[in-house]
Protein backbone atom coordinates (compact mmCIF):
# COMPACT_ATOMS: atom_id res chain seq x y z
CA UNK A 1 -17.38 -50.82 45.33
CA UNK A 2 -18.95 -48.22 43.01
CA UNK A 3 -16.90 -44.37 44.08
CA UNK A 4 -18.31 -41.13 42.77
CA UNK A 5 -16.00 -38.78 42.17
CA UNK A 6 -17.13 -34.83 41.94
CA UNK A 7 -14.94 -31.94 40.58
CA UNK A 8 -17.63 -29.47 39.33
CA UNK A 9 -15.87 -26.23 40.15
CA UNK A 10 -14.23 -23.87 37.38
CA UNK A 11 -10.69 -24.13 39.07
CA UNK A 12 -10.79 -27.16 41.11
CA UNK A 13 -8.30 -29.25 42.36
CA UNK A 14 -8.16 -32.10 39.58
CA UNK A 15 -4.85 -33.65 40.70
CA UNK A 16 -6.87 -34.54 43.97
CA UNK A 17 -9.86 -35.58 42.23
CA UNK A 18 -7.26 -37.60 40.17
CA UNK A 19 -5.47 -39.30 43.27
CA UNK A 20 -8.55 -40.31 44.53
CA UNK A 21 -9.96 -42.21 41.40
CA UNK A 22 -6.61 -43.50 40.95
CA UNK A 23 -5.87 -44.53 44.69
CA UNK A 24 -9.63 -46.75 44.27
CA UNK A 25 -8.90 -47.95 40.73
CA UNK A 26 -5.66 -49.71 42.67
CA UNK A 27 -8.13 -52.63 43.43
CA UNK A 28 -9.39 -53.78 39.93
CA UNK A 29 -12.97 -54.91 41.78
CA UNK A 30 -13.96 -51.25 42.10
CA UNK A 31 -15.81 -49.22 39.51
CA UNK A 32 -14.97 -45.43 39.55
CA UNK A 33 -17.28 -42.32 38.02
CA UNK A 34 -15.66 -38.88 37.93
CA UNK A 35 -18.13 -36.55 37.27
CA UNK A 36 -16.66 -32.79 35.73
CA UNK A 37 -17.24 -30.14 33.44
CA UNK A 38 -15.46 -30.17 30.29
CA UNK A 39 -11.96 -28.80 31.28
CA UNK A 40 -12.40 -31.47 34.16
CA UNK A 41 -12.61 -34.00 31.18
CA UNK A 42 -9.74 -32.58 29.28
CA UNK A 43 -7.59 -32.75 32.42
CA UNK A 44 -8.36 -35.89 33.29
CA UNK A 45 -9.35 -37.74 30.25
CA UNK A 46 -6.39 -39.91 29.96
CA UNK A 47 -7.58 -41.66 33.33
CA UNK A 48 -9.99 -43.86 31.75
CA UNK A 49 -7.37 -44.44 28.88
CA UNK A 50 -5.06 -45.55 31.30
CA UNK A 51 -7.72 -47.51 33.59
CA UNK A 52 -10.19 -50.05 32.35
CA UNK A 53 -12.19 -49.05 35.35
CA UNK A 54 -12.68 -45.67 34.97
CA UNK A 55 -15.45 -43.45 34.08
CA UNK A 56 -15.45 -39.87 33.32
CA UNK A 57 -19.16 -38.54 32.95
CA UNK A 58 -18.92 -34.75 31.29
CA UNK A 59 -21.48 -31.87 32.09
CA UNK A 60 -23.13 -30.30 29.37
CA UNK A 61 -22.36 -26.50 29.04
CA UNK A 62 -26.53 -26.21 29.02
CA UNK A 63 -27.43 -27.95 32.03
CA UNK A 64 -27.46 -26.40 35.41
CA UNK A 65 -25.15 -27.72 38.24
CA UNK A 66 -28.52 -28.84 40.51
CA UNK A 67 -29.65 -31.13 36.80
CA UNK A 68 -26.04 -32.71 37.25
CA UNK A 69 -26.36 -33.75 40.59
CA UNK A 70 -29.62 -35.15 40.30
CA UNK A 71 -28.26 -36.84 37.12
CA UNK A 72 -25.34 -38.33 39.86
CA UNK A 73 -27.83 -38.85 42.70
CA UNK A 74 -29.93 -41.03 40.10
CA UNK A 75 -27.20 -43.42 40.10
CA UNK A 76 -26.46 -46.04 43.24
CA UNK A 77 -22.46 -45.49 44.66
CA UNK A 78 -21.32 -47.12 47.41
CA UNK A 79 -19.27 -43.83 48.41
CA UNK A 80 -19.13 -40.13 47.10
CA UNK A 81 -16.34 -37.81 47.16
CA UNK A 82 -16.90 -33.95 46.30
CA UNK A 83 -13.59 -32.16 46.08
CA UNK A 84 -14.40 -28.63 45.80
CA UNK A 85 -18.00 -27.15 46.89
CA UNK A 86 -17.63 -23.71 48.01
CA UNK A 87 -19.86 -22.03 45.13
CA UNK A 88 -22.03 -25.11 45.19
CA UNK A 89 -23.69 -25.49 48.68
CA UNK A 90 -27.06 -24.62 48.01
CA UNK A 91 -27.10 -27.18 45.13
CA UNK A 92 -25.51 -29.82 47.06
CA UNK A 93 -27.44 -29.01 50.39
CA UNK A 94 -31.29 -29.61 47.81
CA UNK A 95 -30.10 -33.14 46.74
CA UNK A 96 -30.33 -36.36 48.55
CA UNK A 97 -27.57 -38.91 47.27
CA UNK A 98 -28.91 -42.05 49.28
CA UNK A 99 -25.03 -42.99 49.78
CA UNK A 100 -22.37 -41.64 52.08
CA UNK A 101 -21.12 -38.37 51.34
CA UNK A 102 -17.37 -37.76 51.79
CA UNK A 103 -16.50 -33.83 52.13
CA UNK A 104 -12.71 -32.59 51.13
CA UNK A 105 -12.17 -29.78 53.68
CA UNK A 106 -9.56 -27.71 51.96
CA UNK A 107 -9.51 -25.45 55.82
CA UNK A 108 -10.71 -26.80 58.86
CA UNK A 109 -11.00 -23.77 60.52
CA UNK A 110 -12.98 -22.06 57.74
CA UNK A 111 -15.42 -25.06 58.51
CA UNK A 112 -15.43 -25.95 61.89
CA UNK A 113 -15.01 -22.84 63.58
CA UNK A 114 -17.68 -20.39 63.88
CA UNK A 115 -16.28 -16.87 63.01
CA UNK A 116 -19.54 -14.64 63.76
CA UNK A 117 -17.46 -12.17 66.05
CA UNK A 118 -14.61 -11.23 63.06
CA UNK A 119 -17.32 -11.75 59.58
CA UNK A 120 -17.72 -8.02 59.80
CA UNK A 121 -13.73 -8.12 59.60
CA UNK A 122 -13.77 -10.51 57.20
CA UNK A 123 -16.25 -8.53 55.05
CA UNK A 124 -13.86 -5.33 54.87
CA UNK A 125 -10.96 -7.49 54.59
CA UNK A 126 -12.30 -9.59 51.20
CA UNK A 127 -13.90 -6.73 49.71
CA UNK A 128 -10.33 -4.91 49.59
CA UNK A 129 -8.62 -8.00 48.62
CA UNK A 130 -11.42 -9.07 45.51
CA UNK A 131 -13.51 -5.23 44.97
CA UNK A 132 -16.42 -7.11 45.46
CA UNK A 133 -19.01 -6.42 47.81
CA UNK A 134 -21.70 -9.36 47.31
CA UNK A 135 -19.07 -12.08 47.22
CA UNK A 136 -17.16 -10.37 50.96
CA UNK A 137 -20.37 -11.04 52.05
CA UNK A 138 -21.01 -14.38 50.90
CA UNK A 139 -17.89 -15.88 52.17
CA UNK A 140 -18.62 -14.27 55.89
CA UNK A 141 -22.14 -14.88 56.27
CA UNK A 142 -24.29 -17.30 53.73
CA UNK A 143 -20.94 -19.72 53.15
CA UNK A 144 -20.79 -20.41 56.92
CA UNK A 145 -24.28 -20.79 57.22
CA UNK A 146 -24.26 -23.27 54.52
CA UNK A 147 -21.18 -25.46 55.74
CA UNK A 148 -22.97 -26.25 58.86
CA UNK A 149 -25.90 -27.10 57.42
CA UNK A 150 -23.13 -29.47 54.95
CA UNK A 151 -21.78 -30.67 57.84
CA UNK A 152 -24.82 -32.27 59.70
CA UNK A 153 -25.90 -33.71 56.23
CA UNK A 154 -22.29 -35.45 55.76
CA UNK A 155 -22.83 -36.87 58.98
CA UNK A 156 -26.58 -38.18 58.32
CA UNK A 157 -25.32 -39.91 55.41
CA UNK A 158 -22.31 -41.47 57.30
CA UNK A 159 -20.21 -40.18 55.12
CA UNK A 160 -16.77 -39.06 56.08
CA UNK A 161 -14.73 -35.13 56.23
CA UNK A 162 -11.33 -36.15 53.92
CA UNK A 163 -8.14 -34.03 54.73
CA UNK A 164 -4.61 -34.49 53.01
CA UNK A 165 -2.44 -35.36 56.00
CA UNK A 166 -2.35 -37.20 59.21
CA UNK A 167 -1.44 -32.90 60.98
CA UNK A 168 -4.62 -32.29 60.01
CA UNK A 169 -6.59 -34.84 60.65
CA UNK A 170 -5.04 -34.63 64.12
CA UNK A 171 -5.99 -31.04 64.57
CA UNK A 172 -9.91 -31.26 63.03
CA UNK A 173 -10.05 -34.13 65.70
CA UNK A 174 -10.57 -31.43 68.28
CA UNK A 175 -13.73 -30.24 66.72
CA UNK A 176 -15.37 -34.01 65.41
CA UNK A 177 -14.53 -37.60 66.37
CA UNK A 178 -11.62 -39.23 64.48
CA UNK A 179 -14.21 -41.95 63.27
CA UNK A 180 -15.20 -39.11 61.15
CA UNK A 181 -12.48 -37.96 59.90
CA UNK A 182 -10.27 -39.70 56.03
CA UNK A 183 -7.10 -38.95 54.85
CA UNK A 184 -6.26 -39.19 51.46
CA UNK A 185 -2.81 -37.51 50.12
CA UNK A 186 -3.56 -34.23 47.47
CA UNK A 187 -1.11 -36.30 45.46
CA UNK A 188 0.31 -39.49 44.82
CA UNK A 189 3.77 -40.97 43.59
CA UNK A 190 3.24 -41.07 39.94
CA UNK A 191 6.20 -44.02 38.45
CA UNK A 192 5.05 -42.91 34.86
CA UNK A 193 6.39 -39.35 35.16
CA UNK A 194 10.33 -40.23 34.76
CA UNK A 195 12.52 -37.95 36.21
CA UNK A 196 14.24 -35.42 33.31
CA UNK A 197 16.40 -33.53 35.40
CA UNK A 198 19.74 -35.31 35.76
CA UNK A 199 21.03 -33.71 32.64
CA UNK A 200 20.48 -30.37 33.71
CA UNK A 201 23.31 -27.77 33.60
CA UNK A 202 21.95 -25.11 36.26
CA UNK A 203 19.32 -26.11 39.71
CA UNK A 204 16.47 -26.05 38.48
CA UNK A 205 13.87 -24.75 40.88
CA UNK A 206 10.42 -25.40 40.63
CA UNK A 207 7.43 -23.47 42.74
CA UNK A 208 4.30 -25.16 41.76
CA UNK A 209 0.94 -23.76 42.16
CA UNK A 210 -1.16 -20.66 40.78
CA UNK A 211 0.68 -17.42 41.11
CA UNK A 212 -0.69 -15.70 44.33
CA UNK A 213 1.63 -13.55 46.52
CA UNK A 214 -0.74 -13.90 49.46
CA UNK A 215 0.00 -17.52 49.53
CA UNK A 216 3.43 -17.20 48.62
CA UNK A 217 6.46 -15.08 48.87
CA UNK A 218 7.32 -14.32 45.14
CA UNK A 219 8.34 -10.71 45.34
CA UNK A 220 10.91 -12.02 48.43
CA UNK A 221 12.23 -14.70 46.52
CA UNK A 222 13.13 -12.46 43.50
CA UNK A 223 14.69 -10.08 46.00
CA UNK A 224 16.68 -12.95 46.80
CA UNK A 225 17.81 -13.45 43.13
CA UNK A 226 18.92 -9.77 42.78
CA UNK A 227 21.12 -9.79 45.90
CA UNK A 228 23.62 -12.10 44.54
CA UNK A 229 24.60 -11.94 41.53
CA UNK A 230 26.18 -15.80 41.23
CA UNK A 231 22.51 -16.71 40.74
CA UNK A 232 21.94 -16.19 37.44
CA UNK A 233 24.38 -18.13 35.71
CA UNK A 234 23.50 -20.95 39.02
CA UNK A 235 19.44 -21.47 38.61
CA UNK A 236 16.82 -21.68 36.70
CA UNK A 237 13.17 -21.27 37.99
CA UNK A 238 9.90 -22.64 37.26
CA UNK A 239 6.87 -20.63 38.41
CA UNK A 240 4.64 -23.58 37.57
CA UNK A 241 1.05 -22.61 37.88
CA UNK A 242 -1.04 -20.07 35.74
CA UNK A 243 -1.70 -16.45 36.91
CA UNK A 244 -5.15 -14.37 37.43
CA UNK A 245 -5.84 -10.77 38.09
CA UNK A 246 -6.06 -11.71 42.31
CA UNK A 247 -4.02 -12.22 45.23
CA UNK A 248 -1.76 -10.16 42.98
CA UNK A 249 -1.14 -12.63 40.37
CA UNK A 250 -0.72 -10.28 37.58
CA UNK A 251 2.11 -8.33 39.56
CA UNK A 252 4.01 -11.27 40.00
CA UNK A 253 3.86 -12.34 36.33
CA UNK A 254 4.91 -9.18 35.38
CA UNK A 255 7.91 -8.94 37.92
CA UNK A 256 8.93 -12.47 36.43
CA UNK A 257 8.66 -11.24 33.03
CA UNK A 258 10.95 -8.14 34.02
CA UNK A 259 13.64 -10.58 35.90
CA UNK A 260 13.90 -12.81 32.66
CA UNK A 261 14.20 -9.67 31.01
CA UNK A 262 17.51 -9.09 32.46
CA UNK A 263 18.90 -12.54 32.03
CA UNK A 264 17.15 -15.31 34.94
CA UNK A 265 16.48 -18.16 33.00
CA UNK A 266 12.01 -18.11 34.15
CA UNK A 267 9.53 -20.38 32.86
CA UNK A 268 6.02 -18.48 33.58
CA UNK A 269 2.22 -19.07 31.87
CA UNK A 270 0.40 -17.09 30.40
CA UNK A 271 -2.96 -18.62 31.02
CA UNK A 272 -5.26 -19.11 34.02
CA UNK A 273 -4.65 -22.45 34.61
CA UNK A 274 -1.48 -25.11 33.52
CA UNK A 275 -2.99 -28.21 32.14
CA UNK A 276 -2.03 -31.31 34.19
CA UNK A 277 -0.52 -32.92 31.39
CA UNK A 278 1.88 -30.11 31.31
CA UNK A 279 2.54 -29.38 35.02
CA UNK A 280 3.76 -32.91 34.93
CA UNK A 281 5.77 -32.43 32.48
CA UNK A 282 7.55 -29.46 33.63
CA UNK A 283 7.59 -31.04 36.99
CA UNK A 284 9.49 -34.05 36.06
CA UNK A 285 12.19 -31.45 35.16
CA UNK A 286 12.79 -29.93 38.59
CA UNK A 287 15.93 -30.34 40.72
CA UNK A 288 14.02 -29.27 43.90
CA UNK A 289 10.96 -27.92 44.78
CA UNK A 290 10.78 -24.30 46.60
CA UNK A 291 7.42 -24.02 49.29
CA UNK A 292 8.19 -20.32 50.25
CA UNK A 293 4.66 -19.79 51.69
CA UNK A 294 3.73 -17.26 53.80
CA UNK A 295 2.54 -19.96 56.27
CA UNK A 296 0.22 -17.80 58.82
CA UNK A 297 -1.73 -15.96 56.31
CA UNK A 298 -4.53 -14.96 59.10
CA UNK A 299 -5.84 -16.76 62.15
CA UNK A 300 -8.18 -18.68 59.96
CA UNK A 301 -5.26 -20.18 57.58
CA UNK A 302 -2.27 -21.51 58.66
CA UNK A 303 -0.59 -24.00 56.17
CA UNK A 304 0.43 -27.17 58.14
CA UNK A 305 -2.34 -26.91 60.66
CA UNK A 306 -5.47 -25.79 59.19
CA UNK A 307 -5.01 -26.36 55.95
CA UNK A 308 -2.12 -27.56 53.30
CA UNK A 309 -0.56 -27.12 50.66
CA UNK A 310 0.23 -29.03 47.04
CA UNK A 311 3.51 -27.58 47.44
CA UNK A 312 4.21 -30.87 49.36
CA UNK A 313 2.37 -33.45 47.25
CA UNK A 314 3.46 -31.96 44.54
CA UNK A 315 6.92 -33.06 45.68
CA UNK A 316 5.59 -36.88 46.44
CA UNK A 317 4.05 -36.93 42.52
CA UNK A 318 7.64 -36.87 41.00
CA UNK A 319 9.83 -37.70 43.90
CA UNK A 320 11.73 -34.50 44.65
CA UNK A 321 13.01 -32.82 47.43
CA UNK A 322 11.79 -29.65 48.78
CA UNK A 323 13.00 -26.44 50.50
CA UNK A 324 10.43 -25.39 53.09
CA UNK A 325 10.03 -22.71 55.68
CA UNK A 326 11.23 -23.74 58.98
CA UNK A 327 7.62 -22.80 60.41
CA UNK A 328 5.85 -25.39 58.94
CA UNK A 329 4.69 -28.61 59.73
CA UNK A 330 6.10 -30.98 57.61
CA UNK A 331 4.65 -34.47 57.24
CA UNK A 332 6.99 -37.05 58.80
CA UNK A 333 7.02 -39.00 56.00
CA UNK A 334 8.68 -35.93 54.07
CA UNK A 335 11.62 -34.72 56.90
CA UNK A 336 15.03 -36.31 55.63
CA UNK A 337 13.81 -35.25 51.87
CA UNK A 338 13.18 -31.74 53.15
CA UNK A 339 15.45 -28.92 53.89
CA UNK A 340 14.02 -25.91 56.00
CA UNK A 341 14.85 -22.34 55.97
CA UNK A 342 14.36 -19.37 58.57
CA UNK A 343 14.97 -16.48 56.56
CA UNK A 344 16.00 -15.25 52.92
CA UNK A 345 19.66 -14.89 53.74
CA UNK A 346 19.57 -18.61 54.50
CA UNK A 347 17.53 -19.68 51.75
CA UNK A 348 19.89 -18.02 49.45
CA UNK A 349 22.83 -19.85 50.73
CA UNK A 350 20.86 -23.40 50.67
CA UNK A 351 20.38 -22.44 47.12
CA UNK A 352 23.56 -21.64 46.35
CA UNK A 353 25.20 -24.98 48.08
CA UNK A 354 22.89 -26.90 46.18
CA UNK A 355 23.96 -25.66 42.40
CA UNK A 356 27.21 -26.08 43.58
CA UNK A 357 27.20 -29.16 45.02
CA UNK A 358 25.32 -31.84 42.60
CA UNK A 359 25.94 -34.78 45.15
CA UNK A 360 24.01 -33.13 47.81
CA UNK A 361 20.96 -33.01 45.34
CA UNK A 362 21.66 -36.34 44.38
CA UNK A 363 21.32 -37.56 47.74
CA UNK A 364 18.81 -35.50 48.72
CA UNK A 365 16.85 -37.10 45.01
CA UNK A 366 16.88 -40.74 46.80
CA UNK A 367 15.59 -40.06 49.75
CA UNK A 368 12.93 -38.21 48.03
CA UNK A 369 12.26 -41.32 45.51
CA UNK A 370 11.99 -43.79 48.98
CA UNK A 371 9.53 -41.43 50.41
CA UNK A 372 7.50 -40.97 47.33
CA UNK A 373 7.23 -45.10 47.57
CA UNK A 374 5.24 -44.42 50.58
CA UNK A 375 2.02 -42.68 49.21
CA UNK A 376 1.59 -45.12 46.00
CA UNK A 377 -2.28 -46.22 44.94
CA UNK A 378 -1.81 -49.45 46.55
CA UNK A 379 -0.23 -48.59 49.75
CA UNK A 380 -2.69 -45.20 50.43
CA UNK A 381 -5.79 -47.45 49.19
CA UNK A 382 -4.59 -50.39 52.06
CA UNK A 383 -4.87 -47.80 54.55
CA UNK A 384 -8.00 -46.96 53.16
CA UNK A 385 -9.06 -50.27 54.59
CA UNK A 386 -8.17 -49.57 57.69
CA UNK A 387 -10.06 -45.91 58.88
């Protein structure tokens, strides 16, 4: 099979874009395109390096996004992924591929649920979170418009609607049949990243993804490390993701700047985005990896059900445990290499059992490596096969 892959978006979701090539590169008869931008190519370049049957095509700064996908639509695939659309729909909606489409819905409900009564909600409620009038009102009113108009054409083309884990798949099945519906893991178990942190002297605690306090609870979490003062000389954090003036990003940056200030041993970036060369590297460095979401952050967004998080996958990629909230749904594959929490008190003492106790992290490490064995290229691309 010939795959199209499409990551055309300024901050994308590459690692996806990059489990998808690498889950269909698996079977050496298959011929894979990934079509980007140049930070696209710089993230993902080592792909074809690492692949003989890989392909990264590269945009040209001077041609327009609709020139690209006529330049892709040119070419004959057998399937086409696109893996983030949102500022893209009337480009996508003006160009016929003449193959099936398959659509990554990052949140079902933002898709499949019509939300005409609370857009004029939604309006106020953007506009105070990004100061930005025209944009409130494109993600209320034209972005809906245009996803349903995405929707019927995904379905022309026979194409698929690709989700990250069998909880949602299970829960977009109540608005479109399960034949229409592909799951394919944000991230997969990666055996070239080994793991770094068995020499490390303090728990090293990684939270992975870009610095947003609506999505996370960042200003709780360093509350937590000021009410006990054992922690500093006990952990060591990793914010691992890059920081940008919304969803409050630059006021958690700065409050991790202040901690290390007074002595937390903090890794934070300054820059929008951490390359995935480096997240990987940092990554392989982690003890345990901390998902304090906020996991209801409105009707429309609920991590677990409507949508997901890396936060998870991110934990399959190197094989390492994970500290979740005790709301959330974790993926069965995941439970026994998962500890939950239901507040900050008892987060705090799960964190403080765990720098003190190295077997329990050990343990904890190899039941994390045998479920990571279960979302390999070869074993996601056999059930491929099968839906």
């Amino acid at each position: 099979m010939k795959i199209a892959v499409i990551e055309i978006m300024p901050f994308g979701h590459m690692t996806l874009a990059e489990s998808i090539a690498r889950i269909y590169a698996s079977d050496s008869t298959n011929e894979i395109i990934i079509y980007t931008h140049q930070k696209g190519f710089d993230t993902l370049n080592k792909l074809q390096k690492n692949y003989s049957n890989i392909k990264i095509i590269t945009k040209e700064s001077n041609t327009s996004i609709l020139h690209f996908l006529k330049i892709i639509a040119a070419d004959k695939h057998d399937k086409l992924y696109v893996v983030t659309l949102e500022k893209y729909y009337k480009e996508w909606l003006s160009v016929d591929f003449k193959c099936p489409e398959y659509i990554v819905v990052h949140n079902i409900y933002g898709w499949f649920i019509s939300q005409q009564t609370s857009a004029f909600r939604g309006v106020l409620s953007d506009f105070i979170k990004f100061n930005n009038l025209l944009y409130a009102l494109k993600l209320n009113f034209v972005y809906p418009a245009y996803r349903k108009k995405i929707i019927k054409k995904c379905q022309k083309s026979k194409g698929k609607f690709v989700v990250i884990n069998t909880n949602i798949a299970d829960e977009l099945s109540n608005f479109i049949s399960r034949k229409e519906i592909q799951i394919i893991p944000f991230s997969i178990y990666d055996k070239n990243l080994s793991d770094k942190s068995s020499s490390n002297k303090k728990l090293r605690i990684c939270i992975p993804g870009i610095l947003s306090q609506t999505r996370r609870d960042y200003f709780g979490f360093i509350n937590l490390l000021h009410s006990d003062p054992r922690l500093k000389d006990l952990v060591e954090i990793d914010f691992l993701g890059g920081h940008q003036a919304f969803e409050q990003g630059d006021e958690v940056f700065a409050a991790a700047k202040q901690i290390r200030s007074e002595g937390f041993e903090i890794s934070i970036y300054d820059s929008p985005m951490v390359p995935l060369y480096e997240f990987d590297e940092q990554l392989t460095k982690a003890d345990i990896i901390l998902g304090n979401m906020h996991v209801e952050i409105d009707k429309n967004n609920i991590y677990g059900k409507s949508k997901d998080s890396g936060i998870v996958f991110t934990m399959i990629r190197n094989a390492k445990p994970g500290i979740l909230p005790l709301s959330y749904t974790i993926m069965p594959e995941m439970v026994d290499s998962t500890i939950t929490y239901n507040s900050e008190n008892e987060l705090k003492e799960i964190i403080l059992e765990l720098a003190t106790n190295r077997d329990k992290i050990n343990s904890l490490k190899t039941l994390a490596f045998k479920n990571a064995l279960k979302f390999t290229p070869e074993a996601i691309y056999s059930g491929l096969q099968k839906q």
